[in-house]
C-alpha atoms as a PDB file:
ATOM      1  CA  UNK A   1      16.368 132.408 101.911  1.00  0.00           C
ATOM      2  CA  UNK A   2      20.006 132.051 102.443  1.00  0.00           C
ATOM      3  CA  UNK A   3      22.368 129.176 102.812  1.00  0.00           C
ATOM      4  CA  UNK A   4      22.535 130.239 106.553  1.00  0.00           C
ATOM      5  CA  UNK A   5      19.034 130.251 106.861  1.00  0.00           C
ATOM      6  CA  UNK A   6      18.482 127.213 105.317  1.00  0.00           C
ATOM      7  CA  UNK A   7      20.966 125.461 107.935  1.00  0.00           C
ATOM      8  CA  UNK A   8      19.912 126.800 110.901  1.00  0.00           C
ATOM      9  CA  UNK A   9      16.188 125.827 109.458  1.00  0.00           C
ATOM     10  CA  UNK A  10      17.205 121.786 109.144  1.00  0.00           C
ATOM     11  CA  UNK A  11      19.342 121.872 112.215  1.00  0.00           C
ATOM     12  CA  UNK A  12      16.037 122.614 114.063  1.00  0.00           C
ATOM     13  CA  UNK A  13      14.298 120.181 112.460  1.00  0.00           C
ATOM     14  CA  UNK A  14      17.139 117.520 112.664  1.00  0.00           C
ATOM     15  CA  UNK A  15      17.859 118.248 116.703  1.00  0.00           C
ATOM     16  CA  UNK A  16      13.572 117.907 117.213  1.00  0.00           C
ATOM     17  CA  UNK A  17      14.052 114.962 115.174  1.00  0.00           C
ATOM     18  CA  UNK A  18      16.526 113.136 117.381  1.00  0.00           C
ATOM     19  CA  UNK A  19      15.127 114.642 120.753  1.00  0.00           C
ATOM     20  CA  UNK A  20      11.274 112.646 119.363  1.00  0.00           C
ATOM     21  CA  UNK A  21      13.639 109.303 118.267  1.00  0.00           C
ATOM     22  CA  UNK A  22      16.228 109.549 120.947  1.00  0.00           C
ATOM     23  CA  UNK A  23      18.660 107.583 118.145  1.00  0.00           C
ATOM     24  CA  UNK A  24      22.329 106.952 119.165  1.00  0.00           C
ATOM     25  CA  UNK A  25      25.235 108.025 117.794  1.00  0.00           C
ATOM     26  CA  UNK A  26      25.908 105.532 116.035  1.00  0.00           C
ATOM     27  CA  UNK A  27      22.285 105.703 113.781  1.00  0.00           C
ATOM     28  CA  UNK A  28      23.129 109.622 113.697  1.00  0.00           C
ATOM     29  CA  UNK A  29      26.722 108.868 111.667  1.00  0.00           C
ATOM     30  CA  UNK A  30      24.012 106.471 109.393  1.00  0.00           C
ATOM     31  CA  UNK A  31      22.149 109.841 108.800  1.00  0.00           C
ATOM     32  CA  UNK A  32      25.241 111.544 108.167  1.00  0.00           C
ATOM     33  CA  UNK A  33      25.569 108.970 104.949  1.00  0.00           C
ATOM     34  CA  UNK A  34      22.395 109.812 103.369  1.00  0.00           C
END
């Protein structure tokens, strides 16, 4: 896979994630910090 793929991959993943949690934005810069 490439590095493109492997974005656009976790971007999926991340935007299910925070459609199941329905976090703020504030928890999403928290995420950011990781």
């Amino acid at each position: 896979m490439g590095a493109t793929e492997n974005f656009l991959y976790f971007s999926i993943i991340y935007i299910e994630f925070l459609n199941r949690t329905e976090i703020g934005q504030t928890d999403i810069a928290g995420l950011y910090d990781m």
